[in-house]
Protein backbone atom coordinates (compact mmCIF):
# COMPACT_ATOMS: atom_id res chain seq x y z
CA UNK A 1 -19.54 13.43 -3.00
CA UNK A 2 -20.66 12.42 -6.42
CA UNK A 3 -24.03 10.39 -6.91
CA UNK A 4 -23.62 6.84 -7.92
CA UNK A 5 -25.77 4.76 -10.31
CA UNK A 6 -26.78 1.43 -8.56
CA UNK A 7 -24.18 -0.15 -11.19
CA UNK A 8 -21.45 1.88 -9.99
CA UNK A 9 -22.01 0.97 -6.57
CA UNK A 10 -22.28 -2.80 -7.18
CA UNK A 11 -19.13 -2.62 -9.23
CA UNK A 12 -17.43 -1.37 -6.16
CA UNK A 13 -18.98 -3.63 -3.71
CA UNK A 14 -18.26 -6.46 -5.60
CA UNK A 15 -14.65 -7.30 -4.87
CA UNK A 16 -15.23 -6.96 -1.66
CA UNK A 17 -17.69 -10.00 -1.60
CA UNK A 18 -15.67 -12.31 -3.30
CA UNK A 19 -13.56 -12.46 -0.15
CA UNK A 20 -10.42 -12.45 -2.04
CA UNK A 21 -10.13 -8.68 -1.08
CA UNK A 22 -10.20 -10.06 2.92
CA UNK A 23 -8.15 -12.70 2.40
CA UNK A 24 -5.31 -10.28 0.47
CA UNK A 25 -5.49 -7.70 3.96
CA UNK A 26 -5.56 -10.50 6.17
CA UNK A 27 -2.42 -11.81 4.70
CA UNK A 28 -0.69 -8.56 4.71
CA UNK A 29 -1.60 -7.87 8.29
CA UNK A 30 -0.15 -11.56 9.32
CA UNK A 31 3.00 -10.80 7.42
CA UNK A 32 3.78 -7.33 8.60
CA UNK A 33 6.29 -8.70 11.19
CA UNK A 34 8.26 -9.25 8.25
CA UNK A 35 8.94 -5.39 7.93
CA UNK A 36 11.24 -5.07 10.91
CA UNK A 37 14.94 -6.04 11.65
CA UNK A 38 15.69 -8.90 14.49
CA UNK A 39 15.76 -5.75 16.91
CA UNK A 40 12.38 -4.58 15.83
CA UNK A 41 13.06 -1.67 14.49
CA UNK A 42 11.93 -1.11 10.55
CA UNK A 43 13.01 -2.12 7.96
CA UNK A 44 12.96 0.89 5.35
CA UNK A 45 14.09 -0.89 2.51
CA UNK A 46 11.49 -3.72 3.08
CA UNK A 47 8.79 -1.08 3.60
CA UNK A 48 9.65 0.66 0.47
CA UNK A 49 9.68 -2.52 -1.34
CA UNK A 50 6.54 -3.06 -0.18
CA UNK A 51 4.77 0.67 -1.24
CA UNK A 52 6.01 -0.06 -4.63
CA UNK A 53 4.56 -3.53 -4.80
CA UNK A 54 1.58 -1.76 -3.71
CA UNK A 55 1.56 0.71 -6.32
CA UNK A 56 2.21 -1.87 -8.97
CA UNK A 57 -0.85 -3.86 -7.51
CA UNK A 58 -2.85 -0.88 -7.94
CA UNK A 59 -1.34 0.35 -11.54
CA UNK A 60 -0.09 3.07 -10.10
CA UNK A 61 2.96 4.68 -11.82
CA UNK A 62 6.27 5.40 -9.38
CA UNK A 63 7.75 8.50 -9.68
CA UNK A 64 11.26 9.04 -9.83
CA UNK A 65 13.83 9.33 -7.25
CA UNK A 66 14.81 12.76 -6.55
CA UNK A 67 17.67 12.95 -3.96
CA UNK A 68 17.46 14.93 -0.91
CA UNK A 69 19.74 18.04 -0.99
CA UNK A 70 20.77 20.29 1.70
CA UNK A 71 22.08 21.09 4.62
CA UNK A 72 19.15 22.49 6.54
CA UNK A 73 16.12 20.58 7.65
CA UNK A 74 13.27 20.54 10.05
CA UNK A 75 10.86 19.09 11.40
């Protein structure tokens, strides 16, 4: 693992003591009920929506959709 400077580290501790970070994962975990159907089963497309709201939080780029092709899978 690289070697931080004590900069680096406080740069990455500090989000985390604003309590903002908490209060972001706390509200996630409260709402994750909303990610299954009224048999309780998941919901993909919810889930998926989710990921890329995720990824969009984080700046991350999505990638393309590829289709799946074939006729032989497993698992």
């Amino acid at each position: 693992m690289d070697n931080f400077t004590d900069e680096e580290k406080a740069d990455l501790i500090k989000p985390s003591l604003s309590g903002g970070l908490q209060r972001d994962f706390a509200r996630m975990k409260s709402n994750n009920f909303e990610y299954l159907t009224c048999e309780g089963k998941p919901d993909l497309d919810r889930i998926f929506t989710f990921v890329a709201d995720v990824n969009a939080l984080i700046n991350h780029a999505t990638k393309p959709f590829k289709p799946i092709t074939g006729t032989n899978f497993r698992i």
